[in-house]
C-alpha atoms as a PDB file:
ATOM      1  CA  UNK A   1       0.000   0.000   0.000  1.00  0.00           C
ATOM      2  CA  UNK A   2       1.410   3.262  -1.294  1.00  0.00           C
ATOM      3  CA  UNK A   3       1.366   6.055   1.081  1.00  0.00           C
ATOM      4  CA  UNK A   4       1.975  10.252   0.494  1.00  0.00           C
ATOM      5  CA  UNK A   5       2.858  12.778   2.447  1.00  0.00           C
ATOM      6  CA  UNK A   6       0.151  15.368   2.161  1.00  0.00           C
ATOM      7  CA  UNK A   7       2.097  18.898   1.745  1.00  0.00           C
ATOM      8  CA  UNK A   8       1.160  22.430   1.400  1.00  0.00           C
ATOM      9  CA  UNK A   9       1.698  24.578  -1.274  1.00  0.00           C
ATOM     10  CA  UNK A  10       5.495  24.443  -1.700  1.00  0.00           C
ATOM     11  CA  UNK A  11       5.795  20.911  -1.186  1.00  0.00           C
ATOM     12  CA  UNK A  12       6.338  20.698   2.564  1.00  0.00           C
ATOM     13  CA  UNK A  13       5.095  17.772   4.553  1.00  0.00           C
ATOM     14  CA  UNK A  14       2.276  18.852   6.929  1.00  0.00           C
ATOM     15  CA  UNK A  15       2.938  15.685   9.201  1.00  0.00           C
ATOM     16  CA  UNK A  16      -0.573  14.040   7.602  1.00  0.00           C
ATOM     17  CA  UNK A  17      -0.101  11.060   4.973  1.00  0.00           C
ATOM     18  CA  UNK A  18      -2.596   9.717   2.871  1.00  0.00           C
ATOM     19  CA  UNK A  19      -2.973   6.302   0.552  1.00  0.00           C
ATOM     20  CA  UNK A  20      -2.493   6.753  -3.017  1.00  0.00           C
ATOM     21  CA  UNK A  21      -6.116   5.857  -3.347  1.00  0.00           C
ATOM     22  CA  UNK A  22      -7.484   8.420  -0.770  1.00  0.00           C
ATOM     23  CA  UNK A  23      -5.194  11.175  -2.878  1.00  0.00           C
ATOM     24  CA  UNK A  24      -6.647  10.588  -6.041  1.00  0.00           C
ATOM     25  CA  UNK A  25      -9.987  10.385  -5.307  1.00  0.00           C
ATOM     26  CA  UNK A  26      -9.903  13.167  -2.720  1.00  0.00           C
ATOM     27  CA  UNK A  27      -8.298  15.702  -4.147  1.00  0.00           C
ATOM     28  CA  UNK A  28      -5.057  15.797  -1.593  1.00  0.00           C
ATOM     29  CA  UNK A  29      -2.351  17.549  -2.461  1.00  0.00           C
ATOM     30  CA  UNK A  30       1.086  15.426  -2.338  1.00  0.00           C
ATOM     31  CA  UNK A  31       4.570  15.669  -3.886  1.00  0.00           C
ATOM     32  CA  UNK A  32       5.888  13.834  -7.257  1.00  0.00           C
ATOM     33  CA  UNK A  33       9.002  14.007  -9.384  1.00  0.00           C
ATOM     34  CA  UNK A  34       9.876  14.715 -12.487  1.00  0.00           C
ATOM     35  CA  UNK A  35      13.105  14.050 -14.545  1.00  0.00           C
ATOM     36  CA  UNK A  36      13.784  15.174 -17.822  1.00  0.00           C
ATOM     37  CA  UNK A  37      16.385  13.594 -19.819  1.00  0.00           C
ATOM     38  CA  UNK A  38      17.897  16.125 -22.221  1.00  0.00           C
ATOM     39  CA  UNK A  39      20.775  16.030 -24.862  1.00  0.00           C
ATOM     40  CA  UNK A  40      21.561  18.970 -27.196  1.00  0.00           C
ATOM     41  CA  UNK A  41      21.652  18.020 -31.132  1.00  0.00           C
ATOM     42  CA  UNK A  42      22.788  20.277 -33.496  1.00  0.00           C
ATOM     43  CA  UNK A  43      21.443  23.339 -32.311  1.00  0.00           C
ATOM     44  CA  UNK A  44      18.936  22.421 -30.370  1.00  0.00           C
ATOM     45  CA  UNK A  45      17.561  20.732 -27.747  1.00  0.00           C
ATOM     46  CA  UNK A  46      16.091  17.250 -27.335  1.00  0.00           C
ATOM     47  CA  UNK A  47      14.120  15.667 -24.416  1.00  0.00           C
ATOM     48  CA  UNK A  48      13.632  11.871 -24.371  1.00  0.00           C
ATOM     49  CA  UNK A  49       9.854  10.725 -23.738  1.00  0.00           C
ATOM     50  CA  UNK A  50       8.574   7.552 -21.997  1.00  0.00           C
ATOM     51  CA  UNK A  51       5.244   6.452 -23.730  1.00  0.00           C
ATOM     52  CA  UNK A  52       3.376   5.114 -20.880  1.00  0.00           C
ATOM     53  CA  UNK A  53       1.835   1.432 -20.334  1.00  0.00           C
ATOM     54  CA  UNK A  54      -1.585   0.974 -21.587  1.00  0.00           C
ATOM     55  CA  UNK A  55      -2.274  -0.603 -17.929  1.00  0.00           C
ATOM     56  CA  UNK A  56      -1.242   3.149 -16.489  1.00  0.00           C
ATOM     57  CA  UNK A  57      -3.945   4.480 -14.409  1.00  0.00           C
ATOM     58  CA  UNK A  58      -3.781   7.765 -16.061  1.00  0.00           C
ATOM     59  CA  UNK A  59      -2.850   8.915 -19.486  1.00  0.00           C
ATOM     60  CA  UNK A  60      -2.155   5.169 -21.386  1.00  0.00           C
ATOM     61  CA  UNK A  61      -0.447   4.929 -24.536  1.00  0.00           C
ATOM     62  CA  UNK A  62       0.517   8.599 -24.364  1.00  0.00           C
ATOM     63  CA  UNK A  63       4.398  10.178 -24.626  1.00  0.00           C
ATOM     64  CA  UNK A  64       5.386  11.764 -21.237  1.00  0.00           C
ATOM     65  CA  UNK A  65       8.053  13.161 -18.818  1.00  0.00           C
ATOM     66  CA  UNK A  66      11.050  11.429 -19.328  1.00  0.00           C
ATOM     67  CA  UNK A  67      10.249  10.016 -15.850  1.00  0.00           C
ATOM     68  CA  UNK A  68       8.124  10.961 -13.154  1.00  0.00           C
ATOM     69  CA  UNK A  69       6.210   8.726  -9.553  1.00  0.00           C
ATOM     70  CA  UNK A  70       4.577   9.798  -6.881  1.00  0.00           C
ATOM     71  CA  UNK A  71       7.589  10.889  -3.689  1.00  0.00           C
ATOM     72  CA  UNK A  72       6.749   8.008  -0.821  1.00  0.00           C
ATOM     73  CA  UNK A  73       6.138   9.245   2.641  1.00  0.00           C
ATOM     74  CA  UNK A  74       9.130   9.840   4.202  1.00  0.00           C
ATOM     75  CA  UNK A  75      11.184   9.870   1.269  1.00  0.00           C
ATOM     76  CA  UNK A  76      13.337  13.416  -0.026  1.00  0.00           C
ATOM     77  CA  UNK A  77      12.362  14.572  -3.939  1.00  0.00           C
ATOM     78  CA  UNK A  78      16.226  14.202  -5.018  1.00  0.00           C
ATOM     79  CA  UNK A  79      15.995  10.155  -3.713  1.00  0.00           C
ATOM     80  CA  UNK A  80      12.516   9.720  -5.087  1.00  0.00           C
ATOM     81  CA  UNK A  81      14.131  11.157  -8.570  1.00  0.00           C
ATOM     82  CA  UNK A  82      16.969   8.293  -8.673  1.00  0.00           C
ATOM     83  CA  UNK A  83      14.945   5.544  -8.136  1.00  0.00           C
ATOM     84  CA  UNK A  84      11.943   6.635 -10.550  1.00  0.00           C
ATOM     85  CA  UNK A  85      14.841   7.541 -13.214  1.00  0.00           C
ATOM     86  CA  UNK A  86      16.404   3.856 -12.153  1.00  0.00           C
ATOM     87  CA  UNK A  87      13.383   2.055 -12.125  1.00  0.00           C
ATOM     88  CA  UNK A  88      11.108   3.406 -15.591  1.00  0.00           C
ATOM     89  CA  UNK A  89      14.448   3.508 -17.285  1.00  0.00           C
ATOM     90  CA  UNK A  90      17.292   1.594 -15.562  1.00  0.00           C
ATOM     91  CA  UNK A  91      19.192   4.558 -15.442  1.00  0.00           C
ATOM     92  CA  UNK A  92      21.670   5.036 -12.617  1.00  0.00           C
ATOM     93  CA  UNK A  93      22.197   8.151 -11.270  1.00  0.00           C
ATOM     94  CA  UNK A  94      24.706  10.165  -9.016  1.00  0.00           C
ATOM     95  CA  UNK A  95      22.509  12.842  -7.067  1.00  0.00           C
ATOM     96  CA  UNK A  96      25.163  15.387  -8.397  1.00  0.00           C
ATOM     97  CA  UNK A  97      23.870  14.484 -11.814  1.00  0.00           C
ATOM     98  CA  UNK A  98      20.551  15.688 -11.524  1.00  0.00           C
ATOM     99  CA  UNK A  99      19.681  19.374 -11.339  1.00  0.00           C
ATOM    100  CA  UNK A 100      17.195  20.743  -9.841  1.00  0.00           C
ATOM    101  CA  UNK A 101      14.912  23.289 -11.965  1.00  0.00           C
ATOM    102  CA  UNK A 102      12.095  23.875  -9.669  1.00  0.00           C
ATOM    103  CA  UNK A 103       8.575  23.105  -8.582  1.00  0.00           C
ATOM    104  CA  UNK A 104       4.973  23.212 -10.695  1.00  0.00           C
ATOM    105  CA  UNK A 105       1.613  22.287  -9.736  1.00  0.00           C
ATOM    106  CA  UNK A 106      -0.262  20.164 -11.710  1.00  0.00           C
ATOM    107  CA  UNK A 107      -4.508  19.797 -10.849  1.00  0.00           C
ATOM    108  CA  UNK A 108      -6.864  18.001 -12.734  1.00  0.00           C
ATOM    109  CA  UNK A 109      -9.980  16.261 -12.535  1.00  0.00           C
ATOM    110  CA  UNK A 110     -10.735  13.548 -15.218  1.00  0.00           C
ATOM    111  CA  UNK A 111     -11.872  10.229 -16.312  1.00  0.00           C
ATOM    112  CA  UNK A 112      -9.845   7.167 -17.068  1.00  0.00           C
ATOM    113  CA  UNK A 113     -11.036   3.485 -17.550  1.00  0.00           C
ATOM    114  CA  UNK A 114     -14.391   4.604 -16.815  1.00  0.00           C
ATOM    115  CA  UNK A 115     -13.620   5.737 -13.249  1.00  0.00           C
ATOM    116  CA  UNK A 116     -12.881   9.377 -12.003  1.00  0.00           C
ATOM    117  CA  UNK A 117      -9.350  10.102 -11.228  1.00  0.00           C
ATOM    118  CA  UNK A 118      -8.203  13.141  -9.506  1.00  0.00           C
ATOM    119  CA  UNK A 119      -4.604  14.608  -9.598  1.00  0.00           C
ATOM    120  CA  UNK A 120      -3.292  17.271  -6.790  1.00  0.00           C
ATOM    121  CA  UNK A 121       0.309  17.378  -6.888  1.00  0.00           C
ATOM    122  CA  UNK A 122       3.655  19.865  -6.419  1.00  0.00           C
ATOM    123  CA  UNK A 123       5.717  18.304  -8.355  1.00  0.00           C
ATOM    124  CA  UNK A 124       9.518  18.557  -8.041  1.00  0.00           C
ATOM    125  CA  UNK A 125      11.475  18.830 -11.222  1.00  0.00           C
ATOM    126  CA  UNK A 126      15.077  17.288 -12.299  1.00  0.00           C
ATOM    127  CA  UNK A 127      17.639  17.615 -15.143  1.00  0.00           C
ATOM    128  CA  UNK A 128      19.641  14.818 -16.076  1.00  0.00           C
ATOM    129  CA  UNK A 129      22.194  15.350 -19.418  1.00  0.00           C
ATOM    130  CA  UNK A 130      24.340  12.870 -19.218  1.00  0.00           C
ATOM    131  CA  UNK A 131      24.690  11.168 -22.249  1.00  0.00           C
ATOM    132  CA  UNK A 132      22.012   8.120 -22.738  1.00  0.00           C
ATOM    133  CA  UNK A 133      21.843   4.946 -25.250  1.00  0.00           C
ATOM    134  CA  UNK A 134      17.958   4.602 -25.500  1.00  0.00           C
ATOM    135  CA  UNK A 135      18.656   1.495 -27.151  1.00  0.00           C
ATOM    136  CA  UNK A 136      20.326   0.109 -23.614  1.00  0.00           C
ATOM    137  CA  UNK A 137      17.806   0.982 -21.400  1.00  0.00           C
ATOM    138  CA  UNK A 138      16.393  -1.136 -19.170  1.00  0.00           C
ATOM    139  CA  UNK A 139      12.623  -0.139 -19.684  1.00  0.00           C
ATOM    140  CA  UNK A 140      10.140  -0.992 -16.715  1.00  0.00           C
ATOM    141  CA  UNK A 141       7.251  -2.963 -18.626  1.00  0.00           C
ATOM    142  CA  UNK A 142       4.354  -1.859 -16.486  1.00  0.00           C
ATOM    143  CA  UNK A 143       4.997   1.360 -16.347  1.00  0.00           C
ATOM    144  CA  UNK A 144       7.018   2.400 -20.089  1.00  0.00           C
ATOM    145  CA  UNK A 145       6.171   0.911 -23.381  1.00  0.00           C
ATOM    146  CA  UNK A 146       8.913   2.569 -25.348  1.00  0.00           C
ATOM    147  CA  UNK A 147      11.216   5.987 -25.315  1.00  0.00           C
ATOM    148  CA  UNK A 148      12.113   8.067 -27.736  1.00  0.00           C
ATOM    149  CA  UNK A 149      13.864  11.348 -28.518  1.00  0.00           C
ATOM    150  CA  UNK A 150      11.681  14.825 -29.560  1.00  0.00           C
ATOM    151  CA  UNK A 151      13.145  17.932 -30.269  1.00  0.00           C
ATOM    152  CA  UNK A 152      11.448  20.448 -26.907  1.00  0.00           C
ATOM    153  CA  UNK A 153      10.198  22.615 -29.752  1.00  0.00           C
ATOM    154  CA  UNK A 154       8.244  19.767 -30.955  1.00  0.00           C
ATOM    155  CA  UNK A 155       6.696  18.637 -27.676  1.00  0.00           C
ATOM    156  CA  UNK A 156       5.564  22.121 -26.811  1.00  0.00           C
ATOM    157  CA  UNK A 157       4.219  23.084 -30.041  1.00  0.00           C
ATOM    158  CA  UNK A 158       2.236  19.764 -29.511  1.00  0.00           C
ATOM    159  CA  UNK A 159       1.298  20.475 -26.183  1.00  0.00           C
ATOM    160  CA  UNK A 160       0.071  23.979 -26.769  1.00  0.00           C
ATOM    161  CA  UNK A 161      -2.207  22.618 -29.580  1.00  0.00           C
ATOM    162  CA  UNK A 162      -3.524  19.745 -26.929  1.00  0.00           C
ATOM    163  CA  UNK A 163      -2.008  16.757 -29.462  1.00  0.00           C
ATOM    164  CA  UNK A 164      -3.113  13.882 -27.879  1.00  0.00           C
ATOM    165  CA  UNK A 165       0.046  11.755 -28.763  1.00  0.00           C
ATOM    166  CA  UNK A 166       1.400  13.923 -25.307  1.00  0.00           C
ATOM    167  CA  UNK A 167       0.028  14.211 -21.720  1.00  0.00           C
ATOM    168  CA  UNK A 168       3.574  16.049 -20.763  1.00  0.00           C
ATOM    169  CA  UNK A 169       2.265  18.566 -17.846  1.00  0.00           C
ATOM    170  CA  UNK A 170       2.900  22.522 -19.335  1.00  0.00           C
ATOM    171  CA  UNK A 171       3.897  23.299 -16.070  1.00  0.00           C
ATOM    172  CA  UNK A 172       7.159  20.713 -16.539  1.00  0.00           C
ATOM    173  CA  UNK A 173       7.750  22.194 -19.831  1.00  0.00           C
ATOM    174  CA  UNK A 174       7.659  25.832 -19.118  1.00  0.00           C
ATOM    175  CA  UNK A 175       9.314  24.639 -15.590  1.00  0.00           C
ATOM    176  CA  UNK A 176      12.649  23.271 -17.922  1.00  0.00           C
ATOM    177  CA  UNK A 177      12.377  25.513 -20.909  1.00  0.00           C
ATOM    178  CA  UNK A 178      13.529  28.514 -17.860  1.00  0.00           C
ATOM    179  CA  UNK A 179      15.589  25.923 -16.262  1.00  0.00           C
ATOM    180  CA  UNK A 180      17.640  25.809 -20.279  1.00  0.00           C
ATOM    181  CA  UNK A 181      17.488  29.406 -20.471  1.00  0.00           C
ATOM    182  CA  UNK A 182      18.843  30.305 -16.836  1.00  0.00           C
ATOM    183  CA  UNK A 183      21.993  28.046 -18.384  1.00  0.00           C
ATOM    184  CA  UNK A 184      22.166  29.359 -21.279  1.00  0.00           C
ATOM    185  CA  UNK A 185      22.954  33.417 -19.898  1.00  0.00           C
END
């Protein structure tokens, strides 16, 4: 049984936790994390995409965050980063590889396999640009169907016109797009 820590607006544990259940169908705000895995090409930027399981709970079949969960009670946002990154993709990561870009909220209320599904979350977001081999990951079944690389103009042009091939959050993108240009002054 997965349990949250239900935060505040920033992110910050109130001392309450909640079942993953309870969250969803509630409406309680917890904490997730997000990694993006970026490369540059040419001259610009790519972001590699996990399309989710058709079993996901939320948003099957569609291209998302490079890799993202829910942060466990108890457990920091950098931790809950390394083993989401380690266990949708089988990447292993050094905390001083992943940078930190900042929070987003992301609320919605919708349906999914005929039952209502609620999402309340701060989520915390990562950078990780080391260089990756998408053909020697080690993909986690139930949760990834396949990866692949998109150029970030791509994905928020598609995003911005609602394509349903994504269900990447807009607050991740904008949250990386001023992540890349706060590196790039």
């Amino acid at each position: 049984m997965e349990r949250f820590d239900v935060v505040n607006e920033n992110g910050i544990p109130t001392g309450e936790t909640v079942e993953r259940s309870d969250a969803h169908t509630r409406d309680i705000l917890h904490r997730t994390a997000h990694i993006w895995v970026i490369r540059k090409a040419d001259d610009h930027i790519e972001v590699l995409l996990q399309k989710r399981s058709m079993n996901k709970d939320s948003f099957p079949g569609r291209y998302d965050t490079s890799s993202a969960g829910h942060i466990q009670a108890g457990d920091e946002p950098l931790v809950s980063a390394i083993r989401e990154l380690h266990e949708e993709l089988g990447i292993r990561a050094e905390p001083e590889e992943l940078a930190y870009a900042g929070l987003f909220r992301i609320h919605y209320d919708m349906v999914f396999h005929d039952k209502p599904f609620r999402d309340n979350e701060v989520s915390f977001v990562y950078v990780y640009s080391r260089p990756v081999d998408i053909e020697k990951l080690t993909l986690q079944k139930e949760e990834v169907e396949s990866v692949r690389w998109f150029s970030l103009e791509e994905v928020c042009e598609g995003v911005k016109n609602h394509d349903q091939t994504y269900c990447v959050p807009p607050g991740g993108l904008e949250t990386l797009k001023a992540y890349l240009n706060t590196c790039a002054e």
